[in-house]
N, C-alpha and C. Protein backbone atom coordinates (compact mmCIF):
# COMPACT_ATOMS: atom_id res chain seq x y z
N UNK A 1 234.62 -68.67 105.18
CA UNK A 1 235.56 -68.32 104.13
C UNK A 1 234.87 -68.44 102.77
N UNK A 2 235.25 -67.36 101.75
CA UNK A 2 234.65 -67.39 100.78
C UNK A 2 235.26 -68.50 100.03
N UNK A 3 234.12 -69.17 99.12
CA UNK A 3 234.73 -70.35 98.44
C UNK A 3 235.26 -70.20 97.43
N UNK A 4 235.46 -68.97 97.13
CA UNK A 4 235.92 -68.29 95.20
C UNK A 4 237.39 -68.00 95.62
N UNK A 5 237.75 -68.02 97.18
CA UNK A 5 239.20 -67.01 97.59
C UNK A 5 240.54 -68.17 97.05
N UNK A 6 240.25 -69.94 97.37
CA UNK A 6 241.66 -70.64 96.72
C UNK A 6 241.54 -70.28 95.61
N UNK A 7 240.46 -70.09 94.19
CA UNK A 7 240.46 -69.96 93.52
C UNK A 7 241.54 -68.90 92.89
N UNK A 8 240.83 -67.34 92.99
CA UNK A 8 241.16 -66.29 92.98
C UNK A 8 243.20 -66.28 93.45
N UNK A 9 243.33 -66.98 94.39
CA UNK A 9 245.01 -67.62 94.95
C UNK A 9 245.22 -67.83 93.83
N UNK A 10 244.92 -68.82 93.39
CA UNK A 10 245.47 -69.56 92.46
C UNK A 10 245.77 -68.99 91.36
N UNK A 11 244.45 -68.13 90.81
CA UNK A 11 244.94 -67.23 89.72
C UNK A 11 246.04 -65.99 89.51
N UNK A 12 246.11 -65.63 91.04
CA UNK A 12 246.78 -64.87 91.16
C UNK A 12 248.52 -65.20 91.19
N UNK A 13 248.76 -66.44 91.73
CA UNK A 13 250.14 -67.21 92.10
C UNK A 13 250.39 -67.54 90.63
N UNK A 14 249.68 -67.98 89.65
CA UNK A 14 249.73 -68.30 88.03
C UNK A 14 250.28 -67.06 87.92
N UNK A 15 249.47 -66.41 87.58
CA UNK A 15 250.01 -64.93 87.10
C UNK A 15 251.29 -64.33 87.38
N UNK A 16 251.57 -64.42 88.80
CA UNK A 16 252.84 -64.13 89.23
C UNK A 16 254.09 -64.53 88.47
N UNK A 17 253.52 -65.66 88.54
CA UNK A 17 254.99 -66.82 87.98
C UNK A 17 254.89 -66.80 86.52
N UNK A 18 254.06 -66.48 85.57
CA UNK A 18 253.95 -66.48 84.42
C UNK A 18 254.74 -64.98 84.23
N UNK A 19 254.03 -63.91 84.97
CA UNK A 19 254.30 -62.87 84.42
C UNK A 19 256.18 -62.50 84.52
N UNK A 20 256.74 -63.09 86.19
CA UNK A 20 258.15 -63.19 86.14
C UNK A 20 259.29 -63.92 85.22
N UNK A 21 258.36 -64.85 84.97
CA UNK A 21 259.16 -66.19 83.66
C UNK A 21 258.92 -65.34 82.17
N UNK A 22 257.67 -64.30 82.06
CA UNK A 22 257.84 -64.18 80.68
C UNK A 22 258.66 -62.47 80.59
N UNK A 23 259.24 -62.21 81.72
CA UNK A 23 259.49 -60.97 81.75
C UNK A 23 261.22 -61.10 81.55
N UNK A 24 262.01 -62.20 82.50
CA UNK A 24 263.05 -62.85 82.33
C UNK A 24 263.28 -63.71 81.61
N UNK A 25 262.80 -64.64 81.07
CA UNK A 25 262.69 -65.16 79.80
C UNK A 25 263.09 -64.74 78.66
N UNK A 26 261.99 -63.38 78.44
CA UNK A 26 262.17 -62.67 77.29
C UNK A 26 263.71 -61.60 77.59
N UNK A 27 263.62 -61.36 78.58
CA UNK A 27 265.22 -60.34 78.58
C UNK A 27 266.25 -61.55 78.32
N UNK A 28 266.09 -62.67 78.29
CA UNK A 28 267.10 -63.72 78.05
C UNK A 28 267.19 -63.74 76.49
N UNK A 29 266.23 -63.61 76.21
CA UNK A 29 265.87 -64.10 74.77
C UNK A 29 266.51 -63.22 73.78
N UNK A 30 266.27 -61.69 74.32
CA UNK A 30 266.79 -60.57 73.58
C UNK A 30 268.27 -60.72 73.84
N UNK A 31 268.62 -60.72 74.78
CA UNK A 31 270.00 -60.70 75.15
C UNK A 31 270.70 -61.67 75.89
N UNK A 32 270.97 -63.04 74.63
CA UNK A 32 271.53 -63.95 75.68
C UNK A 32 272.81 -63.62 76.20
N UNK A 33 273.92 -63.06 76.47
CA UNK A 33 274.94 -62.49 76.55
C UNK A 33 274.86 -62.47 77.83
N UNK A 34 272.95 -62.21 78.25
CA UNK A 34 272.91 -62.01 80.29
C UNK A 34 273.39 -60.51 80.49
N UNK A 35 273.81 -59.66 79.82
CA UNK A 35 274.14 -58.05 79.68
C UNK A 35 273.05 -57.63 80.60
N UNK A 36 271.43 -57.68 79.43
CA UNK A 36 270.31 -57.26 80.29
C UNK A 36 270.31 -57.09 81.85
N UNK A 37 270.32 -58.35 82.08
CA UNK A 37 270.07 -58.93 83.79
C UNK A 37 271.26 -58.86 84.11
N UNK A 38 272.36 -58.23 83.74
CA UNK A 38 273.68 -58.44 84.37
C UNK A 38 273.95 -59.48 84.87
N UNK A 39 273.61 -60.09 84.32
CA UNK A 39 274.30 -61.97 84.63
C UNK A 39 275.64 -62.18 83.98
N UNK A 40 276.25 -62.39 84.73
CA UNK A 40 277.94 -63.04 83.58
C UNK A 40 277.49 -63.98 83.32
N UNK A 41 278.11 -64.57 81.90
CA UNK A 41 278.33 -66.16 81.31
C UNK A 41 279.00 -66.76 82.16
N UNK A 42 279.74 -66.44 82.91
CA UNK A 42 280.08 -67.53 83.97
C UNK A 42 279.40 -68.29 85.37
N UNK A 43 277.98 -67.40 85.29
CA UNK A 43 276.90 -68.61 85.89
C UNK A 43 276.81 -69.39 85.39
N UNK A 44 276.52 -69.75 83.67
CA UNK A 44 276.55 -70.97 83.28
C UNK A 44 277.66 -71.84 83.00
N UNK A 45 278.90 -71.71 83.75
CA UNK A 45 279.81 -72.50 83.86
C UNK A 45 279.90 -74.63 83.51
N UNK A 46 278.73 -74.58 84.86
CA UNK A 46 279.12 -75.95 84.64
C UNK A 46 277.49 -76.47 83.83
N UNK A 47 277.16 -75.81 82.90
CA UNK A 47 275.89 -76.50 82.49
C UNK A 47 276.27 -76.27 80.60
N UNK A 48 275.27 -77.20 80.18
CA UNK A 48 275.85 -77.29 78.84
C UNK A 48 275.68 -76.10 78.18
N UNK A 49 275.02 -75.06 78.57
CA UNK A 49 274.79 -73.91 77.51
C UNK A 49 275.71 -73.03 77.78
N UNK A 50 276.43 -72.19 76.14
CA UNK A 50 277.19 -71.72 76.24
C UNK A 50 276.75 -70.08 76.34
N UNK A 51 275.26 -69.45 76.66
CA UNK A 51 274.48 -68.70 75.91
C UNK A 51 273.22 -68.68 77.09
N UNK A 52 272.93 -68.06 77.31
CA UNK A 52 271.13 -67.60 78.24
C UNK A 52 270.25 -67.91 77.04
N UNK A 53 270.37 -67.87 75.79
CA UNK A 53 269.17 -68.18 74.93
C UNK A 53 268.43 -69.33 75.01
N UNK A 54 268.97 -70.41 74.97
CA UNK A 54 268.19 -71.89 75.54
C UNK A 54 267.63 -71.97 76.56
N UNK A 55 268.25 -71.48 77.83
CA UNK A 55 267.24 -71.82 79.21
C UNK A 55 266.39 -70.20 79.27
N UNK A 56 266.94 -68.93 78.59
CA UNK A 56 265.51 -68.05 78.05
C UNK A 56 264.03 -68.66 77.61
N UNK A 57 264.43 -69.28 76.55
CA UNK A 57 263.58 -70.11 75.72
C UNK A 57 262.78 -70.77 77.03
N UNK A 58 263.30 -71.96 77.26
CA UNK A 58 262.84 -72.77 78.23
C UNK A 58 261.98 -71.95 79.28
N UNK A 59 262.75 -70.85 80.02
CA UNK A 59 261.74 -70.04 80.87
C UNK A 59 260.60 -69.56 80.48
N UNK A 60 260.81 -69.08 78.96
CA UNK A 60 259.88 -68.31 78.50
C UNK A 60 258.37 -69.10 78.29
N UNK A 61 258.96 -70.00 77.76
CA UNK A 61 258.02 -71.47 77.02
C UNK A 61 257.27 -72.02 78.43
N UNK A 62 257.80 -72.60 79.14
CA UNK A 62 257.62 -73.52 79.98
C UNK A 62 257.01 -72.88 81.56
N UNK A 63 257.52 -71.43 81.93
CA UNK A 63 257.06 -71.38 82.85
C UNK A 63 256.35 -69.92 82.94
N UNK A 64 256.57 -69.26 81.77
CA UNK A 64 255.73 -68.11 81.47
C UNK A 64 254.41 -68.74 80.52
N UNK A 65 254.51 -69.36 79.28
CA UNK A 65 253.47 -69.00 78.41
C UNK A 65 252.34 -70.15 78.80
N UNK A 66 253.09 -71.60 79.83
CA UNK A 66 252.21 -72.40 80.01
C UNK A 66 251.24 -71.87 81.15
N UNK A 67 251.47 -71.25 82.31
CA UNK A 67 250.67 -70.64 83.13
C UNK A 67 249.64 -69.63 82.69
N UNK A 68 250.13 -68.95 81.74
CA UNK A 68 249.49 -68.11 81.11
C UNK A 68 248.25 -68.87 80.45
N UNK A 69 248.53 -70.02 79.60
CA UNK A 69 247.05 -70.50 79.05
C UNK A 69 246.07 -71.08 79.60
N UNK A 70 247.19 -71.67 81.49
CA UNK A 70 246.51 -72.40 82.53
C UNK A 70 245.11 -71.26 82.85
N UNK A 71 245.65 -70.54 82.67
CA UNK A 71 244.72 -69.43 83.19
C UNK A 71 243.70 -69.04 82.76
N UNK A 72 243.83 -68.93 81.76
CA UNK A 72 242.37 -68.56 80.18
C UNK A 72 242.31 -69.91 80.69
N UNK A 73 242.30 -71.46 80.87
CA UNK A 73 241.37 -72.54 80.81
C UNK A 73 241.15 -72.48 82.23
N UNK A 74 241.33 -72.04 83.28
CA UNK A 74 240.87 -72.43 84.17
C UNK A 74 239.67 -71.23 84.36
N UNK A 75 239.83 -69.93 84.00
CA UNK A 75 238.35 -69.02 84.00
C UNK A 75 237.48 -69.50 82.66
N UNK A 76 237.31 -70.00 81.79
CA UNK A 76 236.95 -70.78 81.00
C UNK A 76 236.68 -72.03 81.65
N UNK A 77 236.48 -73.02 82.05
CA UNK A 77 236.42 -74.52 82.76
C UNK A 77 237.21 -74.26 84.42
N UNK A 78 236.46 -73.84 85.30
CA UNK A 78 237.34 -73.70 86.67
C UNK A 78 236.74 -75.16 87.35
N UNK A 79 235.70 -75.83 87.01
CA UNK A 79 235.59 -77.61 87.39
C UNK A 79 236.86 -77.99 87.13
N UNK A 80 237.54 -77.97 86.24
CA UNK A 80 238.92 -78.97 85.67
C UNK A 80 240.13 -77.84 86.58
N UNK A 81 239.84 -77.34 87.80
CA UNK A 81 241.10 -76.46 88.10
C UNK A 81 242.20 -77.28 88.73
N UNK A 82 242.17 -78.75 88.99
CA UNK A 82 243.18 -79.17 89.75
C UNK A 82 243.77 -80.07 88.91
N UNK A 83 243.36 -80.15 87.66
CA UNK A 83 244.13 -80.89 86.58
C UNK A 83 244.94 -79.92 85.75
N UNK A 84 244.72 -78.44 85.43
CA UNK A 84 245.50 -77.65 85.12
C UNK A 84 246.72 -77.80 85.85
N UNK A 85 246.28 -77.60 87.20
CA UNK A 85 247.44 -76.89 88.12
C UNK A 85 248.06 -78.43 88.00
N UNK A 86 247.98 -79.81 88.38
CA UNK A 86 248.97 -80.62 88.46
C UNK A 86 249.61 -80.36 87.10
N UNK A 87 248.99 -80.12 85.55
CA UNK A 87 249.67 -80.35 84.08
C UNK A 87 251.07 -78.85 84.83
N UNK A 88 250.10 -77.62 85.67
CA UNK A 88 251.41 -76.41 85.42
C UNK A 88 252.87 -77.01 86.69
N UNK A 89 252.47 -77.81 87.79
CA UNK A 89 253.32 -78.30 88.28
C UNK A 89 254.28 -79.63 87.69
């Protein structure tokens, strides 16, 4: 087995999840209302937000833009790749 292939996984599973969090994220962001994604406000029933803009934010921030930089540092420094991935888990 090639030894570059967990690697290459890895970059690829980042990407995934970055690219879905900053794609939904941002349709949150534009439109907290949930219109976009046809989400009713009444998914967020029992949670404190009255609005998709805060947990937009949060998606956007947290599970789109941090994977995203995991990524530029791990092809940049791929020795340090299992300290990224525990900081993106």
């Amino acid at each position: 087995m090639n030894s570059k292939r967990p690697f290459y996984i890895l970059i690829f599973l980042l990407a995934f999840l970055a690219f879905g969090a900053l794609v939904g994220g941002g349709a949150m962001i534009i439109s907290p209302s949930g219109e976009l994604l046809r989400m009713p406000l009444s998914n967020l029933g029992n949670s404190p937000f009255r609005s998709f803009l805060i947990p937009g934010i949060i998606l956007f921030m947290v599970l789109g833009l941090m994977p995203t930089i995991i990524i530029f540092a791990l092809l940049k420094k791929p020795e340090k790749k299992w300290f990224f991935v525990k900081v993106s888990g």
